[in-house]
Protein backbone atom coordinates (compact mmCIF):
# COMPACT_ATOMS: atom_id res chain seq x y z
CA UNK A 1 87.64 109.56 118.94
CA UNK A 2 90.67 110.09 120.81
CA UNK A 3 93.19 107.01 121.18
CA UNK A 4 95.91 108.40 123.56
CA UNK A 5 94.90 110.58 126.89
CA UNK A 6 96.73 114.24 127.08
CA UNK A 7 99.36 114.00 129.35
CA UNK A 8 97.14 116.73 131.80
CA UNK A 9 95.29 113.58 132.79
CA UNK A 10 98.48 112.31 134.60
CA UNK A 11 97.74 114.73 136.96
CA UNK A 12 94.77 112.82 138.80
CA UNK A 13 97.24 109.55 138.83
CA UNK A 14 97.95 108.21 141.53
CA UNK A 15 98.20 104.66 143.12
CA UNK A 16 95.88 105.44 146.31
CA UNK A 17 93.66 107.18 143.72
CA UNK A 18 93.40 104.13 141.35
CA UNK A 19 93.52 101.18 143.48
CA UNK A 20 90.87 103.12 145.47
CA UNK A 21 88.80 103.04 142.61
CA UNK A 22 89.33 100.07 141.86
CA UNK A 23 87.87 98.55 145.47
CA UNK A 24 85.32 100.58 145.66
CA UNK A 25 83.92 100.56 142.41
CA UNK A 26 85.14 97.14 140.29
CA UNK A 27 81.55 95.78 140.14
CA UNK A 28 80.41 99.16 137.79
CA UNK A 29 83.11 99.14 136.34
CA UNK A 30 83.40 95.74 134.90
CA UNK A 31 85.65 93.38 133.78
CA UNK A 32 85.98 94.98 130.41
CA UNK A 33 87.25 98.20 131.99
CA UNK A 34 88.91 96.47 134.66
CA UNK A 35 91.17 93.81 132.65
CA UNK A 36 93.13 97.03 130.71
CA UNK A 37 93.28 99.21 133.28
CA UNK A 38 94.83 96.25 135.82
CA UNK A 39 97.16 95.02 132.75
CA UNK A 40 98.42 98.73 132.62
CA UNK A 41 99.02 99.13 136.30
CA UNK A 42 101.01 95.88 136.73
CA UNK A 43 103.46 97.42 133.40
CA UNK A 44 103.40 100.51 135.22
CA UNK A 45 104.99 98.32 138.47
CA UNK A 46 107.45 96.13 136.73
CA UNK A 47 109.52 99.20 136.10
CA UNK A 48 110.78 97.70 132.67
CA UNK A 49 108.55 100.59 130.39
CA UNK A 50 110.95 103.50 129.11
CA UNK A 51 109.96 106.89 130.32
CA UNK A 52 107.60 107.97 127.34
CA UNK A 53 105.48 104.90 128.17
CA UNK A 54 105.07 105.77 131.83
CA UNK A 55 104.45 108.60 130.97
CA UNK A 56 101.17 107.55 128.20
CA UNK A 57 100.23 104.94 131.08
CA UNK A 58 99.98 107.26 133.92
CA UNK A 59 97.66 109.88 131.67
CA UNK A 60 95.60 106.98 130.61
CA UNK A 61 95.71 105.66 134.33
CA UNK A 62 94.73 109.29 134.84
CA UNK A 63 92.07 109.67 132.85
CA UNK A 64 90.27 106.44 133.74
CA UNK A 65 90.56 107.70 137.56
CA UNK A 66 89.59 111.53 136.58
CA UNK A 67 85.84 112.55 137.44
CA UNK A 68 85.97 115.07 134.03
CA UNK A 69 86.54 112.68 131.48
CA UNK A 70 84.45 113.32 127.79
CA UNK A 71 81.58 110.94 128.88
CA UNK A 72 81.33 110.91 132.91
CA UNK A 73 81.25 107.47 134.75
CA UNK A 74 77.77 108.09 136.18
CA UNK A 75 76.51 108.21 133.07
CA UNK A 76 74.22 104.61 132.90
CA UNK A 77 75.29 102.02 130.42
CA UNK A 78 77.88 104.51 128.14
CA UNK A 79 80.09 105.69 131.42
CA UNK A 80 82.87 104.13 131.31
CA UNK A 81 83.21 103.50 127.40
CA UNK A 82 85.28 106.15 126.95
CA UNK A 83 87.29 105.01 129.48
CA UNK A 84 87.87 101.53 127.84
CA UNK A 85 88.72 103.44 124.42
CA UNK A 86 91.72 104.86 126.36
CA UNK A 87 92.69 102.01 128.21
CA UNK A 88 92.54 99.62 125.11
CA UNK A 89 94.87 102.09 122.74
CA UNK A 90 97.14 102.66 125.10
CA UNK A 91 97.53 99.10 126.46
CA UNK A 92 97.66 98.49 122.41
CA UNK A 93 100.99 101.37 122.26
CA UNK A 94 102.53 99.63 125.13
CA UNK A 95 101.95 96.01 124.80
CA UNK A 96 102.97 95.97 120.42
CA UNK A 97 106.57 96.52 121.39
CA UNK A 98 106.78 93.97 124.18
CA UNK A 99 108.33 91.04 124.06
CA UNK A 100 105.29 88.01 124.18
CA UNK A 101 106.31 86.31 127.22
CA UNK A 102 106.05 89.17 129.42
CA UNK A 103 102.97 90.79 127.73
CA UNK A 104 101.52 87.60 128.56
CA UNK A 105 102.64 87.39 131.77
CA UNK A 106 100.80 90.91 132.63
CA UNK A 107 98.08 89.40 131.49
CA UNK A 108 98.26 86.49 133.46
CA UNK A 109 98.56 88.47 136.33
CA UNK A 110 95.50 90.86 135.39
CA UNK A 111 93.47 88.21 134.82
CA UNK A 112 94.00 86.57 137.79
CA UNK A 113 93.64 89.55 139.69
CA UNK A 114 90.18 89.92 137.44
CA UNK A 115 88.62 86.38 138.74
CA UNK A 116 89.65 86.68 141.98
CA UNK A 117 87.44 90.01 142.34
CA UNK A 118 84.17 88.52 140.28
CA UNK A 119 84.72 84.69 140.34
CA UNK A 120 85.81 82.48 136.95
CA UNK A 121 82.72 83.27 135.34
């Protein structure tokens, strides 16, 4: 199984690209998908993450927003676990390192973000 994306996927990166996806898709993606993939972009933003773990986010950004990942998102119930593999290890790589209070403060803000797009359940 692979745990970190290639850095090729940083390539289909890009803000429009994800937060695109992100509006027009959240409800198939789910919030399992969604809560990594937000808590990355937000440690992507705060522009505190040296440049080897912009780097690893933006492929794994990449590679959740790519169409040719190894299992594609169309694919019913199994699309986007691939996708969450990535996202997971490399929110894993970036978050061990950081300091508590702001790894929970991404979160924080994720989760937010997370309700206010499906509601406290």
């Amino acid at each position: 199984m692979k745990t970190v994306p290639k850095e090729e996927y940083a390539n289909d990166y890009s803000e429009k690209s994800f937060l695109s996806k992100l509006s027009t898709n959240f409800r198939t993606i789910g919030r399992k998908v969604l809560l990594p993939a937000l808590e990355l972009y937000i440690a992507l933003k705060g522009n505190k993450i040296n440049g080897s773990e912009k780097v690893l986010i933006i492929a794994a950004l990449g590679y959740f927003i790519s169409p040719f990942d190894a299992v594609p998102d169309i694919t019913p119930f199994i699309g986007y676990s691939d996708d969450l593999a990535i996202l997971l290890a490399t929110t894993y790589r970036i978050f061990k390192n950081m300091p508590e209070d702001k790894r929970d403060k991404i979160r924080d803000m994720a989760m937010n973000k997370t309700r206010s797009l499906f509601g406290q359940g």
